[in-house]
Protein backbone atom coordinates (compact mmCIF):
# COMPACT_ATOMS: atom_id res chain seq x y z
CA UNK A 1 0.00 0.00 0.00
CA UNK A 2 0.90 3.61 -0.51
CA UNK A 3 1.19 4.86 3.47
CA UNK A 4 2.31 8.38 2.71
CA UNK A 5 -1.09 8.78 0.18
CA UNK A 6 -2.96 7.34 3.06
CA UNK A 7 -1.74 9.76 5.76
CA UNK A 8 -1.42 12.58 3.18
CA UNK A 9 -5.05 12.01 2.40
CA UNK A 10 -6.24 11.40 5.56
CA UNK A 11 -4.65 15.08 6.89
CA UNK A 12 -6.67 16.81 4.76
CA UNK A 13 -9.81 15.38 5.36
CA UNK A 14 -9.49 16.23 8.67
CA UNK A 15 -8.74 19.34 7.78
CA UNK A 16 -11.90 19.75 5.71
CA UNK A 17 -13.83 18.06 8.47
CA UNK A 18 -12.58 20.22 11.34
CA UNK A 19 -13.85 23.56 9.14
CA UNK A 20 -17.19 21.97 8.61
CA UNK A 21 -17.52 21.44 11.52
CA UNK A 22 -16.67 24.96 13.00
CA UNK A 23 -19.15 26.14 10.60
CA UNK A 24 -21.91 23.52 11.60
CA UNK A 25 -21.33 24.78 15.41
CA UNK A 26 -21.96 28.21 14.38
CA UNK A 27 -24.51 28.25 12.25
CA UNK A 28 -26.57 25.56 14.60
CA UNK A 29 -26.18 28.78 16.81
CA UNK A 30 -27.70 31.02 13.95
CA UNK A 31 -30.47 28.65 13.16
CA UNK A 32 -31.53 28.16 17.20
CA UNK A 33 -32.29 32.11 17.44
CA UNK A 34 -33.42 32.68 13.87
CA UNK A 35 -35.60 30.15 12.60
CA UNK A 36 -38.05 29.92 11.43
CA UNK A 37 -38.47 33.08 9.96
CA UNK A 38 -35.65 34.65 10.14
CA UNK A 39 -32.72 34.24 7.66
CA UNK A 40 -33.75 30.85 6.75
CA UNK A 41 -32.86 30.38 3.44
CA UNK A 42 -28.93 30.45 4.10
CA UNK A 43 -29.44 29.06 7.65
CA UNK A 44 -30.68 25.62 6.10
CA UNK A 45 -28.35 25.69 3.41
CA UNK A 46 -25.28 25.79 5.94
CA UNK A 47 -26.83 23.34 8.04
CA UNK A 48 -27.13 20.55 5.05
CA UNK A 49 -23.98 21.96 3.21
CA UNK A 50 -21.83 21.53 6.65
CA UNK A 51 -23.70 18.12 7.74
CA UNK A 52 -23.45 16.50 4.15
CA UNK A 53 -19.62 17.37 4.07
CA UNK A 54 -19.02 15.55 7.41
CA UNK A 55 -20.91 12.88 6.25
CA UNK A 56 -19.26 12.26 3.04
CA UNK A 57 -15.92 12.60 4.42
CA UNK A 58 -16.91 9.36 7.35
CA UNK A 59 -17.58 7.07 4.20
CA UNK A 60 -15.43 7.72 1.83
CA UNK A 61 -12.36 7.07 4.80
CA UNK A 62 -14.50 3.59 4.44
CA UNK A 63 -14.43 3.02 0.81
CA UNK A 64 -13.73 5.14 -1.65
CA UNK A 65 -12.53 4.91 -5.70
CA UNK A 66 -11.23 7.67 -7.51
CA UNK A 67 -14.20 8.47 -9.46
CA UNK A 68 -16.33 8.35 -6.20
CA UNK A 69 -13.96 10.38 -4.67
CA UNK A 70 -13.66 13.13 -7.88
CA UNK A 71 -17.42 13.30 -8.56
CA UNK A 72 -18.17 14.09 -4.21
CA UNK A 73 -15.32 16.02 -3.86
CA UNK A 74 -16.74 18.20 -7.20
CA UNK A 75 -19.77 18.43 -5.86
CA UNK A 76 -18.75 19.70 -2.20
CA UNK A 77 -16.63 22.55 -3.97
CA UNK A 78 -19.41 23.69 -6.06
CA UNK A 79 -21.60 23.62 -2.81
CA UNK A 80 -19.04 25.41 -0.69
CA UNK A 81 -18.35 27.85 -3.06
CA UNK A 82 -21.79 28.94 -3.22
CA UNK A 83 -21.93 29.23 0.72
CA UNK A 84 -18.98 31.31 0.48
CA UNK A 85 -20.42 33.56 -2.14
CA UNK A 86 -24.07 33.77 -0.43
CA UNK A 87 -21.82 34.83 3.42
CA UNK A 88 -20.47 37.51 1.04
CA UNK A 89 -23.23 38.60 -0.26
CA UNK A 90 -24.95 38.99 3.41
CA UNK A 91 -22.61 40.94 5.16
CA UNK A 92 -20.63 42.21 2.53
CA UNK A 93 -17.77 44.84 2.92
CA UNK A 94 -18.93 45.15 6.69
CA UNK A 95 -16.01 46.00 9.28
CA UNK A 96 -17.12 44.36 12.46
CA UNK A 97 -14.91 46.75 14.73
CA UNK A 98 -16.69 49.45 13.70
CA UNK A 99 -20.03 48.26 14.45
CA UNK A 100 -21.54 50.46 17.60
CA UNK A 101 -21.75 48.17 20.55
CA UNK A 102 -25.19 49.37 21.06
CA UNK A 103 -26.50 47.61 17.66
CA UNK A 104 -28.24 45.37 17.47
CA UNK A 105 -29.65 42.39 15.47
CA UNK A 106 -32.99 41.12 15.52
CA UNK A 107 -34.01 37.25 16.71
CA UNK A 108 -37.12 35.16 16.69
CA UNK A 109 -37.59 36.24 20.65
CA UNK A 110 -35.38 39.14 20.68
CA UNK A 111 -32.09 40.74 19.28
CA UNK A 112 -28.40 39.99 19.77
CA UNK A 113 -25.36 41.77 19.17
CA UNK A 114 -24.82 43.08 15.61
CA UNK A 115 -20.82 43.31 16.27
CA UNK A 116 -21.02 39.12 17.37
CA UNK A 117 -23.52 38.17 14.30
CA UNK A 118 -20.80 40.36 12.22
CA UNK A 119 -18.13 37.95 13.49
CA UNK A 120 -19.73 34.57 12.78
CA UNK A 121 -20.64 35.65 9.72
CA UNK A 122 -17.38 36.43 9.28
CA UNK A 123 -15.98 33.21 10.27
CA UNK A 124 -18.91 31.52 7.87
CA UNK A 125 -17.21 33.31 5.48
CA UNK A 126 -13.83 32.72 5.69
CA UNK A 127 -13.99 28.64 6.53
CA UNK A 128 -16.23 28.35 3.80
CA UNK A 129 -13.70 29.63 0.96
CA UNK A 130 -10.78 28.20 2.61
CA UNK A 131 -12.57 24.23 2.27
CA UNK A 132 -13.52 25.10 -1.48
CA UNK A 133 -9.84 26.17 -2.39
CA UNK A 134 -8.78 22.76 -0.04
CA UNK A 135 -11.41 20.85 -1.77
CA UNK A 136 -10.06 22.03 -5.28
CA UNK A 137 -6.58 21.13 -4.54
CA UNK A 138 -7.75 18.01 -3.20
CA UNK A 139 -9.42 17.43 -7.04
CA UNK A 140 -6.38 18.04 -8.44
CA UNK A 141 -4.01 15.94 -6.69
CA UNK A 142 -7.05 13.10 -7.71
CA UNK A 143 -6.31 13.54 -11.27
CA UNK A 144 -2.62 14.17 -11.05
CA UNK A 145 -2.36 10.48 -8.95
CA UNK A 146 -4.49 8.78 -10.88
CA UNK A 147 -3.31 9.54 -14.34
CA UNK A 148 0.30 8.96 -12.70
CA UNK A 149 -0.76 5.71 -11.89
CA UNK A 150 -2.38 4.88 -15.81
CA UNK A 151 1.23 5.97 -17.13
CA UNK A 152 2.49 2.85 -14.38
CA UNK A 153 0.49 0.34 -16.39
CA UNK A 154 -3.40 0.90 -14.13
CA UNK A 155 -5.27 1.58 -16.82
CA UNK A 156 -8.32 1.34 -14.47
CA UNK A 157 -7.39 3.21 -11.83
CA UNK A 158 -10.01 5.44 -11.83
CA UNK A 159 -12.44 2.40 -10.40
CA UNK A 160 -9.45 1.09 -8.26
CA UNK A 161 -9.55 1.49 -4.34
CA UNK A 162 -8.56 4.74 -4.01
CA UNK A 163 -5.70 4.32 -1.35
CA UNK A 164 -3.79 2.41 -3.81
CA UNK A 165 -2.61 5.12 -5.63
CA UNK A 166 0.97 6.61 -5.41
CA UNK A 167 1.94 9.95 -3.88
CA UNK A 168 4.12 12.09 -5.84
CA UNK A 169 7.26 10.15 -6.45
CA UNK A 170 6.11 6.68 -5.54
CA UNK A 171 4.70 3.98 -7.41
CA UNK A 172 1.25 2.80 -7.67
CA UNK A 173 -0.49 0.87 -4.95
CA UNK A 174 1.53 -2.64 -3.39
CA UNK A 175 4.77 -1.89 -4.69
CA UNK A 176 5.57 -0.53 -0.86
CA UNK A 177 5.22 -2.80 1.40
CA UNK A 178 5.24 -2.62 5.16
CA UNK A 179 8.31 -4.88 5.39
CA UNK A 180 9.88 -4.01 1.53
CA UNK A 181 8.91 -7.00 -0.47
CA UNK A 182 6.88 -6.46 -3.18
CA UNK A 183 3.36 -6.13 -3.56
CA UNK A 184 0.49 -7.57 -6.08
CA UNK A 185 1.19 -4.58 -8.10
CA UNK A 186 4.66 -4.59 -8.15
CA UNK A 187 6.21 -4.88 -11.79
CA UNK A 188 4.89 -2.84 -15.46
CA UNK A 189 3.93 -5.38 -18.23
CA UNK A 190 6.27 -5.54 -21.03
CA UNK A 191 4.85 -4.64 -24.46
CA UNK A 192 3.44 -7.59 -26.27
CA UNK A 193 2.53 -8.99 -23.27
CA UNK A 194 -1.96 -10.24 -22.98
CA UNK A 195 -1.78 -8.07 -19.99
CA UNK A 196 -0.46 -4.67 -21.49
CA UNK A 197 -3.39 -4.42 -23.75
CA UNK A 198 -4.78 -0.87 -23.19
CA UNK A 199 -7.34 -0.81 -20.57
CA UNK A 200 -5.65 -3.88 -18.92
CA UNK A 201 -8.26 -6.83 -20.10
CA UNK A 202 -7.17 -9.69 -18.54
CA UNK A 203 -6.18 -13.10 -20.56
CA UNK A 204 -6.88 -16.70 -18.86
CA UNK A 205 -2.80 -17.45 -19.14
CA UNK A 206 -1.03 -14.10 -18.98
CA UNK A 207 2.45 -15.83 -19.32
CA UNK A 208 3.49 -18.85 -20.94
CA UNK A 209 5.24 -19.62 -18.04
CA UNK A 210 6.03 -18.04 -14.59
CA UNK A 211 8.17 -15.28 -14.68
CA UNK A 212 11.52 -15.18 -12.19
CA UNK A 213 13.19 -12.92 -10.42
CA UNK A 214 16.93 -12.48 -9.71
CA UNK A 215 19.58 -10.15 -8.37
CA UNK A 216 21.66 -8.15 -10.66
CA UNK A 217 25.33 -8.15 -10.74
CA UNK A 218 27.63 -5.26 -9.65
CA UNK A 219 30.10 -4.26 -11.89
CA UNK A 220 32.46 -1.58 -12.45
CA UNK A 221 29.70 0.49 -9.95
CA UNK A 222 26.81 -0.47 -12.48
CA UNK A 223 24.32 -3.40 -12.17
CA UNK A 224 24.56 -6.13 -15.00
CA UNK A 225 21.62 -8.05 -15.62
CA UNK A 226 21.82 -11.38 -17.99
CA UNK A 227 18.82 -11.15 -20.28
CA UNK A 228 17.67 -14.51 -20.88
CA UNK A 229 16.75 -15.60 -24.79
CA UNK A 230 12.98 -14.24 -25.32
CA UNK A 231 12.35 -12.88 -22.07
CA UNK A 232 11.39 -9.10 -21.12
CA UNK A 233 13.25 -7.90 -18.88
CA UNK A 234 11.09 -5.79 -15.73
CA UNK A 235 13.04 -3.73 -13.47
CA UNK A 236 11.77 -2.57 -10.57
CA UNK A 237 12.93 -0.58 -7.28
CA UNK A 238 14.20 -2.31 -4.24
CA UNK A 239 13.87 0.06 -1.21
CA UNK A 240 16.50 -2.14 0.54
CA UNK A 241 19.53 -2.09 -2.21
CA UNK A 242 20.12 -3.11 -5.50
CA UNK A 243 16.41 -2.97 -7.82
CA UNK A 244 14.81 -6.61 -8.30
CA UNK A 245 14.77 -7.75 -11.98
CA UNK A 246 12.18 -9.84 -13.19
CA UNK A 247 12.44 -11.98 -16.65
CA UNK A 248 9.17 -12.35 -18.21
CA UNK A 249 8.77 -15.19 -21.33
CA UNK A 250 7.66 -13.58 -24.07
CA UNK A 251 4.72 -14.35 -26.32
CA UNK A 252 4.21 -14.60 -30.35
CA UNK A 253 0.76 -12.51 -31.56
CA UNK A 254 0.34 -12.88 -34.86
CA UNK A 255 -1.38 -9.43 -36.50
């Protein structure tokens, strides 16, 4: 598996979540002195905006593929983004500071201070531009990963699970495992191979035979590696030394 994905992903979810959440507590605040009547509209957009980000967030840390994750994390920006422009639009170019102390805004069963509703509006505001610029950066990471990861020979990584895909640098999911052996994932197929059709359809007998792995020799500083007669030769890294080179028989397709 791809850990630093994993933990780089999971950051920024709680990132996202945190800021929801901060938003939620306010504008639960907002909603118990102002509805029903009063400022409803954006009140009950928050509320469902806020609630269905939190909830997203719980199941796609459950399952999740890249698609899923692209299409809700589109959808949350767009939503976001029109929270962000709707706080704007209520209380504008407003400086809180300068509000009179005495002011005073008006509640279902009374009025509270114009200065505080100025601040949480404030804070509305900002948290709600800050998770659509996270949640865009987040979509592009998506697409830079996952078209890393068709480049690496997943041509369906789109409908892969999601933490299986490489951070910047790495390679795609199971080629780092916990204890440095390689994973499921862990070698490109050579051309000519069944398997290196585009959009990876799989064959009932990908190899004629097994393929094997050996050590390459060290010489003169360089690593010498003894291809054998109508083999491919796969080279992959080795976090612990010299890379692992695998010989894969090759096949005859006929055009």
């Amino acid at each position: 598996m791809t850990q630093l994905f994993r933990d780089m992903r999971m950051y920024g979810h709680v990132v996202v979540v945190l800021f929801a959440v901060t938003v939620l507590g306010i504008d639960a605040y907002l909603a118990s002195i102002f509805l029903p009547n009063l400022h409803r509209d954006f009140t009950i957009f928050a509320l469902v905006v806020t609630s269905l980000t939190i909830l997203t967030f719980l199941v796609l840390n459950q399952w999740s593929q890249p698609i899923t994750e692209f299409v809700c994390m589109f959808v949350l920006a767009v939503l976001w983004l029109g929270m962000g422009a709707w706080s704007a639009d209520i209380i504008g170019n407003v400086q809180c500071d300068a509000i009179e102390s005495s002011s005073r805004t008006q509640t279902k069963s009374g009025s509270v201070s114009s200065k505080a509703y100025c601040y949480e509006m404030k804070v509305i505001e900002a948290f709600s531009w800050m998770n659509f610029v996270l949640l865009a950066v987040f979509i592009w990471i998506l697409i830079a990963l996952t078209s890393r990861a068709k480049v690496f020979g997943r041509y369906r990584a789109w409908f892969e699970p999601v933490w299986e895909l490489p951070w910047f640098g790495q390679y795609p999911g199971g080629m780092e495992q916990m204890d440095g052996s390689p994973g499921r994932y862990n070698y490109a197929y050579p051309a000519g191979s069944p398997m290196g059709y585009p959009g990876g359809m799989p064959m009932q007998q990908p190899f004629p035979q097994q393929p094997f792995s050996q050590q390459p020799q060290l010489v003169n500083g360089g690593y010498l590696v003894s291809q054998q007669p109508g083999h491919s030769v796969v080279i992959q890294p080795n976090a612990h030394g010299a890379p692992m080179v695998t010989q894969v028989p090759g096949m005859v397709t006929s055009v």
